[in-house]
PDB file of N, CA and C in Angstrom:
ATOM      1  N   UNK A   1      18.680  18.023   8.736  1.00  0.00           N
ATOM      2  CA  UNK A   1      17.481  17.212   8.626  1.00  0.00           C
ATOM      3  C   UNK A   1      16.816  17.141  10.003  1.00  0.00           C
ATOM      4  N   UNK A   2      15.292  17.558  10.210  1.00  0.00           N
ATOM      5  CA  UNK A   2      14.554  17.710  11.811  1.00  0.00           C
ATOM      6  C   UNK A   2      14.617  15.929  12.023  1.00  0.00           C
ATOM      7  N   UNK A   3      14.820  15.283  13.283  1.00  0.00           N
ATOM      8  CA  UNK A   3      14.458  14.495  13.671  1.00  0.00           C
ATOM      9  C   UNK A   3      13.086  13.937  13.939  1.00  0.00           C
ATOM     10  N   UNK A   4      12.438  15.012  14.132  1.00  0.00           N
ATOM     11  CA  UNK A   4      11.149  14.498  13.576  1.00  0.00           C
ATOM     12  C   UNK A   4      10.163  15.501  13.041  1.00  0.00           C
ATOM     13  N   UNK A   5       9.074  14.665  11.992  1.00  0.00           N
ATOM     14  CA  UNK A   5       8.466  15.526  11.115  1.00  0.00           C
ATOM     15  C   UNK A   5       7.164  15.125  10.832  1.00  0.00           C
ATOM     16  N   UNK A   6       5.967  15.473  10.255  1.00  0.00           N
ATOM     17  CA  UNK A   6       4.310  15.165  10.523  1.00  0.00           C
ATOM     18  C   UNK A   6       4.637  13.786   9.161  1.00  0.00           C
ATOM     19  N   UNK A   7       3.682  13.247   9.380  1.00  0.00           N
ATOM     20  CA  UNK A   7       3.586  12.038   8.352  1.00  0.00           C
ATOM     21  C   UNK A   7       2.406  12.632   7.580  1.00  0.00           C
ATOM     22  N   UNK A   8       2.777  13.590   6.491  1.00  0.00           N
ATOM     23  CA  UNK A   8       1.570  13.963   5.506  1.00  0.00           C
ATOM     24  C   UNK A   8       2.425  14.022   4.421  1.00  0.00           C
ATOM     25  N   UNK A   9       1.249  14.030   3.110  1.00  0.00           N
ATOM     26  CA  UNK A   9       1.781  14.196   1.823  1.00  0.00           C
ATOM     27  C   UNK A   9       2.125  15.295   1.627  1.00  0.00           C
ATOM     28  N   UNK A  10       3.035  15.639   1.103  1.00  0.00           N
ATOM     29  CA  UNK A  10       4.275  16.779   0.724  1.00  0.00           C
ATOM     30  C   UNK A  10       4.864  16.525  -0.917  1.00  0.00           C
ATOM     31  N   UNK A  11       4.005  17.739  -1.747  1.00  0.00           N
ATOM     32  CA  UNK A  11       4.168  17.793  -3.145  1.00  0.00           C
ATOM     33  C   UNK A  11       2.866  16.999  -3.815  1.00  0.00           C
ATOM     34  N   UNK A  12       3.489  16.707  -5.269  1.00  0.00           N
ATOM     35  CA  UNK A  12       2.300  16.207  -6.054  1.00  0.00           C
ATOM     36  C   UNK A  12       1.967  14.548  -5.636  1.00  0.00           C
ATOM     37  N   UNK A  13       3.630  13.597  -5.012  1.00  0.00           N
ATOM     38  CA  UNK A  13       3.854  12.281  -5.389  1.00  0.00           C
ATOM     39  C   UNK A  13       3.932  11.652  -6.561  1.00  0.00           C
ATOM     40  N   UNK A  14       4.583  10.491  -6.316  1.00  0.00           N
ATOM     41  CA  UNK A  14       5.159   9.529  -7.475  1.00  0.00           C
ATOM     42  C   UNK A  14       3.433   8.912  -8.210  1.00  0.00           C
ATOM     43  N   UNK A  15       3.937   9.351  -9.113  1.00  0.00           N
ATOM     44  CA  UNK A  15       2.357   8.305  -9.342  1.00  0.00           C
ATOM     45  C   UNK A  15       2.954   7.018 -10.665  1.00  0.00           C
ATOM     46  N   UNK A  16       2.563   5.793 -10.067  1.00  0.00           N
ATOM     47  CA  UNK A  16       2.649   4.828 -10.814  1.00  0.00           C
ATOM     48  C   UNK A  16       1.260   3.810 -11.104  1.00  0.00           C
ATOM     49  N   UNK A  17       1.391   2.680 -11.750  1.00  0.00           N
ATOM     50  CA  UNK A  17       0.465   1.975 -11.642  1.00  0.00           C
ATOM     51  C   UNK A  17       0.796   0.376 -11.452  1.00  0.00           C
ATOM     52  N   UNK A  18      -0.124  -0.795 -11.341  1.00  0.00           N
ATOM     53  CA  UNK A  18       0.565  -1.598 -11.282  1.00  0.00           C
ATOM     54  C   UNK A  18       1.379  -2.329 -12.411  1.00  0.00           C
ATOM     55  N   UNK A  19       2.237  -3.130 -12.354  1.00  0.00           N
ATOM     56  CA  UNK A  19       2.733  -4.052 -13.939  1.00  0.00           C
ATOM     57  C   UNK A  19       1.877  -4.195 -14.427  1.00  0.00           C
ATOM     58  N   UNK A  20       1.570  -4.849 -16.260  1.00  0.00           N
ATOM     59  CA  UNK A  20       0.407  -5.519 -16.686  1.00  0.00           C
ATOM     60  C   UNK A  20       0.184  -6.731 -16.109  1.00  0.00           C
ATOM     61  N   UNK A  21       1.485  -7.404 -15.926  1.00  0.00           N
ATOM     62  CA  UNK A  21       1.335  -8.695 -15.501  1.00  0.00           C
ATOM     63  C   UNK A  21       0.864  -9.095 -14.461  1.00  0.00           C
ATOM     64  N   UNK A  22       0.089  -8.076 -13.563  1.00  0.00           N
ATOM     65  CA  UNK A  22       0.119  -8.205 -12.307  1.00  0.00           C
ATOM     66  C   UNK A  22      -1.700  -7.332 -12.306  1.00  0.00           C
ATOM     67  N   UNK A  23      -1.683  -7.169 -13.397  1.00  0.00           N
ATOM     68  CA  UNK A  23      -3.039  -6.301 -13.030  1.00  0.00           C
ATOM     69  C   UNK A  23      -4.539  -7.656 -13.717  1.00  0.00           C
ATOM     70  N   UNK A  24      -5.429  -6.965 -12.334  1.00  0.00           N
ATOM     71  CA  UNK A  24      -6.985  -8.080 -12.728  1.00  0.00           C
ATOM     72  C   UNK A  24      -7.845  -7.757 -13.344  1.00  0.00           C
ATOM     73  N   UNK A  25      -8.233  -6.122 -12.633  1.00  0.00           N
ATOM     74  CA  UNK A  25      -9.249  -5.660 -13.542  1.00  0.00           C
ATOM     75  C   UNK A  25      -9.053  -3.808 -13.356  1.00  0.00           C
ATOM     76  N   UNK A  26      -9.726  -3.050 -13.955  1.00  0.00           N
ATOM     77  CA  UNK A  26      -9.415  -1.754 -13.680  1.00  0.00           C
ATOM     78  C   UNK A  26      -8.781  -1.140 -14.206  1.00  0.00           C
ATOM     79  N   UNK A  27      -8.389   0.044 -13.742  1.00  0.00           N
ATOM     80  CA  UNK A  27      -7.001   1.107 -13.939  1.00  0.00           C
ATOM     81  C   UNK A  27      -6.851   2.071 -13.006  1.00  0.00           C
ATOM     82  N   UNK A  28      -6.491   0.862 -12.098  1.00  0.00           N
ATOM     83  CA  UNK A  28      -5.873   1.553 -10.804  1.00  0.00           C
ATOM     84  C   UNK A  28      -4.297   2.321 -11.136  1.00  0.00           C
ATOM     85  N   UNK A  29      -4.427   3.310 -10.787  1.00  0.00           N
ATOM     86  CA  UNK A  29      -3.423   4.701  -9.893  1.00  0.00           C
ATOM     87  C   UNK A  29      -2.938   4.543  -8.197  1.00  0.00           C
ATOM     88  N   UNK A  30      -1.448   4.891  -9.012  1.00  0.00           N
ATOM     89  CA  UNK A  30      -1.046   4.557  -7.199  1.00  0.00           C
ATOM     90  C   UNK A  30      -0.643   6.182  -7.129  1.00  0.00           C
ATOM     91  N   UNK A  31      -0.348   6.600  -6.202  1.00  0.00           N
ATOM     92  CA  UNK A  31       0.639   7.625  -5.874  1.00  0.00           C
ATOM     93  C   UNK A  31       1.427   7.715  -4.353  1.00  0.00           C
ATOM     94  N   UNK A  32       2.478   8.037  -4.321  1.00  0.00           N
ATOM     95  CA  UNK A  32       3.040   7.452  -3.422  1.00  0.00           C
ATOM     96  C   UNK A  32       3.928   8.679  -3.174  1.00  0.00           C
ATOM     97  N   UNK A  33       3.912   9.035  -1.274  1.00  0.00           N
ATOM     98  CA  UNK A  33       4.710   9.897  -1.248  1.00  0.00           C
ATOM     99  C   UNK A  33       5.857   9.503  -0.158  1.00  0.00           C
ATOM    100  N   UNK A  34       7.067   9.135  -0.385  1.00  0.00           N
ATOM    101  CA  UNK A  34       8.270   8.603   0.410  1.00  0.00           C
ATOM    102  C   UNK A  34       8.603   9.391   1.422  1.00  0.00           C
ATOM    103  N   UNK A  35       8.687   9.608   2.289  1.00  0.00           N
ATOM    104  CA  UNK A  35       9.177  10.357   3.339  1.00  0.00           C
ATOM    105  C   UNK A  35      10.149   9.970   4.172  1.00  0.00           C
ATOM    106  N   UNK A  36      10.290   8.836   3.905  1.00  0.00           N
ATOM    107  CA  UNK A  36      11.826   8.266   4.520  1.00  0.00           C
ATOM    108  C   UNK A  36      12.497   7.314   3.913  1.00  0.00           C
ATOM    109  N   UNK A  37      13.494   6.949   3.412  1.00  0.00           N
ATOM    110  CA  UNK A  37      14.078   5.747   3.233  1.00  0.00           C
ATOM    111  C   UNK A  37      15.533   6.015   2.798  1.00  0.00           C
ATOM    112  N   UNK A  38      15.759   5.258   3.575  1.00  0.00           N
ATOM    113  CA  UNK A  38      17.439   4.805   4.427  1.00  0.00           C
ATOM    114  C   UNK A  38      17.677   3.777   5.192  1.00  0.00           C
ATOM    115  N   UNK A  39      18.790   3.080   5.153  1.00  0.00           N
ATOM    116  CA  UNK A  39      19.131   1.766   5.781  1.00  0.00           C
ATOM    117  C   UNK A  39      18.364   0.600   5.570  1.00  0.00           C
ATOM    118  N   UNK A  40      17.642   0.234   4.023  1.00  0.00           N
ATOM    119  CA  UNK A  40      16.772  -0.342   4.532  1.00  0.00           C
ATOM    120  C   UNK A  40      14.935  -0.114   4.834  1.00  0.00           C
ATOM    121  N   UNK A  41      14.933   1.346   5.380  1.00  0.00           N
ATOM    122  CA  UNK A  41      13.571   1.383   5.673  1.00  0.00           C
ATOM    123  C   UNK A  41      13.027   2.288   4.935  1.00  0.00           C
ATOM    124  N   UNK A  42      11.316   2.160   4.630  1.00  0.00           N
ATOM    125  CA  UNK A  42      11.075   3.262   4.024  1.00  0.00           C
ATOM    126  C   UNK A  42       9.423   3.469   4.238  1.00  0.00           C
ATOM    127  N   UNK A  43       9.353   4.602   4.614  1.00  0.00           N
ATOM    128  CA  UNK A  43       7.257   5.122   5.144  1.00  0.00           C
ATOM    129  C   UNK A  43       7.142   6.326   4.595  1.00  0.00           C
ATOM    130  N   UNK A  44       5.798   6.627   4.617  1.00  0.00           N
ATOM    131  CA  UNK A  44       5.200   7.386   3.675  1.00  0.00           C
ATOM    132  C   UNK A  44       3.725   7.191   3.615  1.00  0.00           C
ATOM    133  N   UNK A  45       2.981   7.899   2.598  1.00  0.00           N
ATOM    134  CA  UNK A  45       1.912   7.470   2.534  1.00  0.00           C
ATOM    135  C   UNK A  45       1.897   7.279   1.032  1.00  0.00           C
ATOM    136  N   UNK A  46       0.621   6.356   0.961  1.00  0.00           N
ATOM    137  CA  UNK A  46       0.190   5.542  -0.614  1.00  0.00           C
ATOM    138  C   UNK A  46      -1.273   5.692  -0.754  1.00  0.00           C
ATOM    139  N   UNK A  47      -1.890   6.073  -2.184  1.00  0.00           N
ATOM    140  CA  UNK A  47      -3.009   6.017  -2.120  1.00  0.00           C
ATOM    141  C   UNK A  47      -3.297   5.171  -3.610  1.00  0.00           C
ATOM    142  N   UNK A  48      -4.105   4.684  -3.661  1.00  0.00           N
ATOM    143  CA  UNK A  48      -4.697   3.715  -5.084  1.00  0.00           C
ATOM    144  C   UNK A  48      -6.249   4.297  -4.910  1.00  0.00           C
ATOM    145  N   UNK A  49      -6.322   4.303  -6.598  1.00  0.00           N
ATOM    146  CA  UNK A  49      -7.729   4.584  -6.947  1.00  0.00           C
ATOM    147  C   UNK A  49      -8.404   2.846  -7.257  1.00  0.00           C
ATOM    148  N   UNK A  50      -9.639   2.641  -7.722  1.00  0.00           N
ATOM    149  CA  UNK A  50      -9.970   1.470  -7.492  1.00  0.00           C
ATOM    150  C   UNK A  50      -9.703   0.495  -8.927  1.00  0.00           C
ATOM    151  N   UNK A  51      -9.201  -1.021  -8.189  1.00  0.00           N
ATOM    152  CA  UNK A  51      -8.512  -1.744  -9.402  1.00  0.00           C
ATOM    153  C   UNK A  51      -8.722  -2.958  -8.536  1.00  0.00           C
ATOM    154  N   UNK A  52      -7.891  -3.981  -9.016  1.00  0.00           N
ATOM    155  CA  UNK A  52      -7.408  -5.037  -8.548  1.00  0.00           C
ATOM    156  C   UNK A  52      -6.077  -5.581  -9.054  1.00  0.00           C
ATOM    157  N   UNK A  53      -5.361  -6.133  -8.138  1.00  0.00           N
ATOM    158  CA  UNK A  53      -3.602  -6.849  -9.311  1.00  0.00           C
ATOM    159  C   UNK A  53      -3.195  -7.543  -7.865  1.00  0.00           C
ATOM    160  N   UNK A  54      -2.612  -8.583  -8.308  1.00  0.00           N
ATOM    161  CA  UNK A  54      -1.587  -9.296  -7.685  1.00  0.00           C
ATOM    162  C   UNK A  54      -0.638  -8.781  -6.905  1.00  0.00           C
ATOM    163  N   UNK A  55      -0.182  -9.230  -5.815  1.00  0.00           N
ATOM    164  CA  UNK A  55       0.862  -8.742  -4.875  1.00  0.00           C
ATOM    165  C   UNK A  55       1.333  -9.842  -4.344  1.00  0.00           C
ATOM    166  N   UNK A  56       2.606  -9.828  -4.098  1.00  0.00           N
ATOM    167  CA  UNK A  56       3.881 -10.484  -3.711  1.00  0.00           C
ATOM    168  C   UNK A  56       4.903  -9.261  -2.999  1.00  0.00           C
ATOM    169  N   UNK A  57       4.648 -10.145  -1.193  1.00  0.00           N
ATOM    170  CA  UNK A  57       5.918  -9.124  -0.858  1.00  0.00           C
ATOM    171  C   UNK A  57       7.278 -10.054  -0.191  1.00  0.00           C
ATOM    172  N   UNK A  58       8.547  -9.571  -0.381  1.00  0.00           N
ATOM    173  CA  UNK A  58       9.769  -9.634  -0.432  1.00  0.00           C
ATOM    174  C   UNK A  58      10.146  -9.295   1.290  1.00  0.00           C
ATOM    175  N   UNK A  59       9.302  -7.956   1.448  1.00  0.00           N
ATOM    176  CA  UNK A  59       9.727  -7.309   2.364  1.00  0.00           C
ATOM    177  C   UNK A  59       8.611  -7.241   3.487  1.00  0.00           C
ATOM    178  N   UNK A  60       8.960  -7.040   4.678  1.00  0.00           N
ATOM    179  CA  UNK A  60       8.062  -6.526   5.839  1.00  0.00           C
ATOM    180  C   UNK A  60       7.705  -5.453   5.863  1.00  0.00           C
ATOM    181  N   UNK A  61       5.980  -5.369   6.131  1.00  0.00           N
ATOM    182  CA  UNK A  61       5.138  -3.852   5.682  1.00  0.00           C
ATOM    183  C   UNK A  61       4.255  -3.822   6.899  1.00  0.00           C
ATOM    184  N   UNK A  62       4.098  -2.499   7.816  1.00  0.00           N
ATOM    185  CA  UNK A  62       3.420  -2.111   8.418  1.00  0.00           C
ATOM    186  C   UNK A  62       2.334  -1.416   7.822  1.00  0.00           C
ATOM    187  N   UNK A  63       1.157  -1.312   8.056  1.00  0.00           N
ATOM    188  CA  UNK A  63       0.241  -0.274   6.811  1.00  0.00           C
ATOM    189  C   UNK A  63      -0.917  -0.340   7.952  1.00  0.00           C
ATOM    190  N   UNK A  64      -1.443   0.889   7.555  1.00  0.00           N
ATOM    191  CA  UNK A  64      -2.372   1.734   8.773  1.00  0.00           C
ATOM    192  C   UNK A  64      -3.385   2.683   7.496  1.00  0.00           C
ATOM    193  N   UNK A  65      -4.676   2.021   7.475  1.00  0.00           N
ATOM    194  CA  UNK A  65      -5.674   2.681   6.660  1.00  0.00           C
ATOM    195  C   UNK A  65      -6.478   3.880   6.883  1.00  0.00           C
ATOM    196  N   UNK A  66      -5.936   4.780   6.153  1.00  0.00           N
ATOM    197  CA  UNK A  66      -6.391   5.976   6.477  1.00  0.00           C
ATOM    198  C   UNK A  66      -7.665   6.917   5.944  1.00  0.00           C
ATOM    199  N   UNK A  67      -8.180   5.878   4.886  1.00  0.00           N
ATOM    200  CA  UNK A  67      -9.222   6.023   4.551  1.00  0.00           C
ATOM    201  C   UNK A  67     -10.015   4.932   3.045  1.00  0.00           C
ATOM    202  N   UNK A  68     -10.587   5.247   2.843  1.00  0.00           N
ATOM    203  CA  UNK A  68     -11.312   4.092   1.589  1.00  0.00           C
ATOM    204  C   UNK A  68     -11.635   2.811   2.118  1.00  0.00           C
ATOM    205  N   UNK A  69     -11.803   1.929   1.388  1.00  0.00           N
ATOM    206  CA  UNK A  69     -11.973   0.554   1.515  1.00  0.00           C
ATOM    207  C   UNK A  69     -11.250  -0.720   0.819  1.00  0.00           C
ATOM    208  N   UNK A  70     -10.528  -1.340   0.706  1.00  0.00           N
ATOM    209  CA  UNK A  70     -10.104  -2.571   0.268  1.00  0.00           C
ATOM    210  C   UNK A  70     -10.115  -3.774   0.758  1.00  0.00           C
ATOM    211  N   UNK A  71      -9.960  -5.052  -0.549  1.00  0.00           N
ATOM    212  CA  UNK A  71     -10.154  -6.197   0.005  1.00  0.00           C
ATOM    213  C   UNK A  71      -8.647  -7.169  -0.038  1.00  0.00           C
ATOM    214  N   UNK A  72      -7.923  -7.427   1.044  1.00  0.00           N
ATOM    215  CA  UNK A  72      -6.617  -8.184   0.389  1.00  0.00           C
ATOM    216  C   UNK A  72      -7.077  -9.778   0.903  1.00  0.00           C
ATOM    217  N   UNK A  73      -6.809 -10.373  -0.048  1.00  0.00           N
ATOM    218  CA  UNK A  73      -7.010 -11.700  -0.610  1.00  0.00           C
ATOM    219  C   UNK A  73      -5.339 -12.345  -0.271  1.00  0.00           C
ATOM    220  N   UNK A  74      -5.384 -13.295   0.267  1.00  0.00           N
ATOM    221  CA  UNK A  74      -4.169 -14.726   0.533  1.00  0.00           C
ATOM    222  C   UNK A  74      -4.368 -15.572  -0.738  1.00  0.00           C
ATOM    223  N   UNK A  75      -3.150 -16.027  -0.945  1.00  0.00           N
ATOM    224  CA  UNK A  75      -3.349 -16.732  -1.812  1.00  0.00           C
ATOM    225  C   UNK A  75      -4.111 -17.960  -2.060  1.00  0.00           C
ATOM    226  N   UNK A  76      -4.740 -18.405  -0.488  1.00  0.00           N
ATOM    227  CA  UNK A  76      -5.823 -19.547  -0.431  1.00  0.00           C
ATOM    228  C   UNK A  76      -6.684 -18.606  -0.894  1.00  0.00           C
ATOM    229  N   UNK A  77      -6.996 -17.327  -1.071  1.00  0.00           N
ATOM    230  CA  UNK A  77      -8.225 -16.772  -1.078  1.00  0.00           C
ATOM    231  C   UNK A  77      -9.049 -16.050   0.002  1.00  0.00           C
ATOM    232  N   UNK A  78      -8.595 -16.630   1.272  1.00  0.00           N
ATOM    233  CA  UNK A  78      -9.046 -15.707   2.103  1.00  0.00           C
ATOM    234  C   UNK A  78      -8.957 -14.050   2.363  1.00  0.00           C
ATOM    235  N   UNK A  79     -10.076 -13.895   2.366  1.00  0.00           N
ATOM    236  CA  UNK A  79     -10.438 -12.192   2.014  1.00  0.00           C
ATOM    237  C   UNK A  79     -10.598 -11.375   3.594  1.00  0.00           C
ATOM    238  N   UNK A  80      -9.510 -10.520   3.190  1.00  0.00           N
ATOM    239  CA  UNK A  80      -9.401  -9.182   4.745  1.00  0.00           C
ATOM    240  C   UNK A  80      -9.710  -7.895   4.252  1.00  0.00           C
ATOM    241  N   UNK A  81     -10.919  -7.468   4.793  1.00  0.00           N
ATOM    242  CA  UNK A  81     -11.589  -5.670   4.166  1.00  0.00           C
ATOM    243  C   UNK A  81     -10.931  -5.596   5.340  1.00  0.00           C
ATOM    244  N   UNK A  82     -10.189  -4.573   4.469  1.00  0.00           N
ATOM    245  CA  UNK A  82     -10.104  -3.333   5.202  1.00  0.00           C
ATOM    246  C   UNK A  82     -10.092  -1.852   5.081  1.00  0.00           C
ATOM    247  N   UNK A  83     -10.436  -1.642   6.423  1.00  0.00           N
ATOM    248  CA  UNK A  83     -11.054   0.473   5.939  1.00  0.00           C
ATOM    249  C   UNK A  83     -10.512   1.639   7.238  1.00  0.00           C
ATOM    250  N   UNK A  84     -10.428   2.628   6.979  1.00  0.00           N
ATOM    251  CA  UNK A  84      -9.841   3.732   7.453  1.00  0.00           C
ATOM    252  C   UNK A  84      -9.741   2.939   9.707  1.00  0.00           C
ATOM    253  N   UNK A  85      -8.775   2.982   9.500  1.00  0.00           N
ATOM    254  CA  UNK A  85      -8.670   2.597  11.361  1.00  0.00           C
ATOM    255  C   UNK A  85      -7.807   1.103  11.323  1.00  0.00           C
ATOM    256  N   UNK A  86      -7.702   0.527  10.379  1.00  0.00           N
ATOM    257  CA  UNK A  86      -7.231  -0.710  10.244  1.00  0.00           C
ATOM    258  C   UNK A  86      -5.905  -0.633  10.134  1.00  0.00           C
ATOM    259  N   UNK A  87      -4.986  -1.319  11.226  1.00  0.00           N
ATOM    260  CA  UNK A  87      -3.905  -1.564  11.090  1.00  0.00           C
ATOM    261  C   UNK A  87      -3.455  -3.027  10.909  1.00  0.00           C
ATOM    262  N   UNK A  88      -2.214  -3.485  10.164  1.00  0.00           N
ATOM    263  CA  UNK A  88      -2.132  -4.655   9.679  1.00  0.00           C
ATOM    264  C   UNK A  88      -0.433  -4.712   9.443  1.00  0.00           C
ATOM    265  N   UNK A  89       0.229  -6.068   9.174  1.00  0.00           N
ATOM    266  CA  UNK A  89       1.870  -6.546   8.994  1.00  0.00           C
ATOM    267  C   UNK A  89       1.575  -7.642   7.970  1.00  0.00           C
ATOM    268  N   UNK A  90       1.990  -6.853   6.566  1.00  0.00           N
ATOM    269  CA  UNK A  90       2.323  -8.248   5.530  1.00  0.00           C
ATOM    270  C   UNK A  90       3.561  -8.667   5.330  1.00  0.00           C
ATOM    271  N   UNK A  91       3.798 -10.190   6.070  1.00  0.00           N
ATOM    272  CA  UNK A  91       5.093  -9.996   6.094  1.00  0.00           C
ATOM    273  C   UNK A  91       5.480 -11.193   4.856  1.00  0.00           C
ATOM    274  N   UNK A  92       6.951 -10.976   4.618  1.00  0.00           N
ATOM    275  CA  UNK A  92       7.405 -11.344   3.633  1.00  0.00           C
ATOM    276  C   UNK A  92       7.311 -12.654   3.166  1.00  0.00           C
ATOM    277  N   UNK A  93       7.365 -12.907   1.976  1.00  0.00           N
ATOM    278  CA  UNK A  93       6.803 -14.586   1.214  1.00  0.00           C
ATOM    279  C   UNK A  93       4.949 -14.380   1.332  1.00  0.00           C
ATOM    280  N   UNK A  94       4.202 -13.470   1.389  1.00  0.00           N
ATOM    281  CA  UNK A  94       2.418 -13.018   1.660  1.00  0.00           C
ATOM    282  C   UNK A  94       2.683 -12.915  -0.103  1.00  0.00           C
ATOM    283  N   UNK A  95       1.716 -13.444  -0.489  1.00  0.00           N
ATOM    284  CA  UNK A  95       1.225 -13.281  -1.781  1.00  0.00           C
ATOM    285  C   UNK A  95      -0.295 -13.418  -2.115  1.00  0.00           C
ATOM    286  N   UNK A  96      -1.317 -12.548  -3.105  1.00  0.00           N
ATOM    287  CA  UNK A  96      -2.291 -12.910  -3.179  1.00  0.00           C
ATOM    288  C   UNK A  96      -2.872 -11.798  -4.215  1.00  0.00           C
ATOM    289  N   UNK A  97      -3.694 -11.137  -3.742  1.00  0.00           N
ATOM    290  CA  UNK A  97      -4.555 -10.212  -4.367  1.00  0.00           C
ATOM    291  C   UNK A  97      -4.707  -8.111  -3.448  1.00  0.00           C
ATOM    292  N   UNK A  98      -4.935  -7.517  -4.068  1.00  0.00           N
ATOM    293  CA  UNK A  98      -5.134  -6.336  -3.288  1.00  0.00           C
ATOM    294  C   UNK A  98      -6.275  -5.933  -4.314  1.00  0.00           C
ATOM    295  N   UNK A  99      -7.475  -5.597  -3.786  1.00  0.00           N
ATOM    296  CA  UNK A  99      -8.436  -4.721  -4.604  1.00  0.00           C
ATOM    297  C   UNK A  99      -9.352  -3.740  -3.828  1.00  0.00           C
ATOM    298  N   UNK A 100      -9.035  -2.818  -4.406  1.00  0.00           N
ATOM    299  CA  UNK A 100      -9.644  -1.316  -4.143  1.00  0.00           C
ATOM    300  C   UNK A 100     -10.838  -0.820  -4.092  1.00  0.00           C
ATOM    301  N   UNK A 101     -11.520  -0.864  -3.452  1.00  0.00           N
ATOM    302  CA  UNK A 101     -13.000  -1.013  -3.740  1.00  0.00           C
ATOM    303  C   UNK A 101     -13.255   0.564  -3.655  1.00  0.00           C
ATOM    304  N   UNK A 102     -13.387   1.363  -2.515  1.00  0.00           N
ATOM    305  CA  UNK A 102     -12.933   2.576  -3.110  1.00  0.00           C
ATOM    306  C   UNK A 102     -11.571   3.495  -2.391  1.00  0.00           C
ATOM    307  N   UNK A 103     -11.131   4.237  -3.162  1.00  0.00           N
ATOM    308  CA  UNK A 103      -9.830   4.933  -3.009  1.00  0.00           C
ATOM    309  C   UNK A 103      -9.163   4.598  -1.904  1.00  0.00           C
ATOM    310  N   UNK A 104      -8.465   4.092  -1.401  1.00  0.00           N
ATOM    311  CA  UNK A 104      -7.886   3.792  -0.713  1.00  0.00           C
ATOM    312  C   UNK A 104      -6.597   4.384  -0.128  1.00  0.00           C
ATOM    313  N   UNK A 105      -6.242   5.273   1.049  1.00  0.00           N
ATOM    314  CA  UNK A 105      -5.381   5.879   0.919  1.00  0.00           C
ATOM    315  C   UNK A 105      -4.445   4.823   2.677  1.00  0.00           C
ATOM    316  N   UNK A 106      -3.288   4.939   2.808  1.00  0.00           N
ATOM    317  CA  UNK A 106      -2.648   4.308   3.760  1.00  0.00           C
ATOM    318  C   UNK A 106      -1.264   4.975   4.029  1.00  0.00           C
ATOM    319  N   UNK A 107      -0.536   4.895   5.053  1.00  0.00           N
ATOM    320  CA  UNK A 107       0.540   4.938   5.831  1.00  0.00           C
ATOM    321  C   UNK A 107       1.353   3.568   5.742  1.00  0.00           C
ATOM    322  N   UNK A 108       2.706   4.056   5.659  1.00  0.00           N
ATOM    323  CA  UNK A 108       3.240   2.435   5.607  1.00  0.00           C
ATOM    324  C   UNK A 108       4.693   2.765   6.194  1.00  0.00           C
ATOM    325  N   UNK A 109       5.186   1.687   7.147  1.00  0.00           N
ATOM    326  CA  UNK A 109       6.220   0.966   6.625  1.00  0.00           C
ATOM    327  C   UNK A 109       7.011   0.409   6.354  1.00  0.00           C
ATOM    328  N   UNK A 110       8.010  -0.263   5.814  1.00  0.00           N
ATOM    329  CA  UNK A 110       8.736  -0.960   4.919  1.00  0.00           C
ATOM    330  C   UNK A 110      10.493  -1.227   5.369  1.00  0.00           C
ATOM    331  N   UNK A 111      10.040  -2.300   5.828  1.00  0.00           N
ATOM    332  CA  UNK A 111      11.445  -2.681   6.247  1.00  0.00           C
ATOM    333  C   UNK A 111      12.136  -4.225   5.350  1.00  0.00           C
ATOM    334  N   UNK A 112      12.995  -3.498   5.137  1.00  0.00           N
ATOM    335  CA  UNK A 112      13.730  -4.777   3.954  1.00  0.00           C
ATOM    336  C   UNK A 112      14.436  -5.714   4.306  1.00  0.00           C
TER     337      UNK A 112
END
């Protein structure tokens, strides 16, 4: 295994979407390509087509916008656009909203 390697998408990716229970409006598409995870950690890149759904995180997330536009919402409601250049840390017990305004693609990551 190289110690180190480019952070790009490699293959088709996972493509999921969100729960119902968790979705607002839309039919947002995720796809997601893992490139690391072990011990605990895991980065990659993620892209969503445009939607809106609920989010709740567990875990600590680094995320670096690499292109599109979105709006993430706190659960008071306060609203953070963000777009390609934006770096950001949602850290764990963050709950609120994520919506896609358009495609949204990002770098992440994920420490448990």
């Amino acid at each position: 295994m190289p110690l180190i390697f480019p952070v790009a998408p490699d293959g088709p990716g996972e493509i999921d979407r969100p729960a119902p229970d968790r979705l607002i409006a839309g039919d947002p598409v995720f796809t997601t390509w893992n490139l690391e995870e072990r011990d605990g950690l895991y980065c990659g890149i993620w892209e969503s087509t445009p939607g809106k759904w609920h989010i709740r995180y567990e875990e600590w997330e680094y995320c670096r916008i690499l292109s599109g536009r979105s709006v993430i919402a706190d659960a008071e409601g306060h609203e953070h656009v963000v777009t390609a250049g934006d770096s950001f840390v949602l850290r764990p017990g963050f709950s609120g909203t994520w919506e896609v305004i358009e495609t949204t693609r990002k770098d992440y990551v994920i420490r448990l």
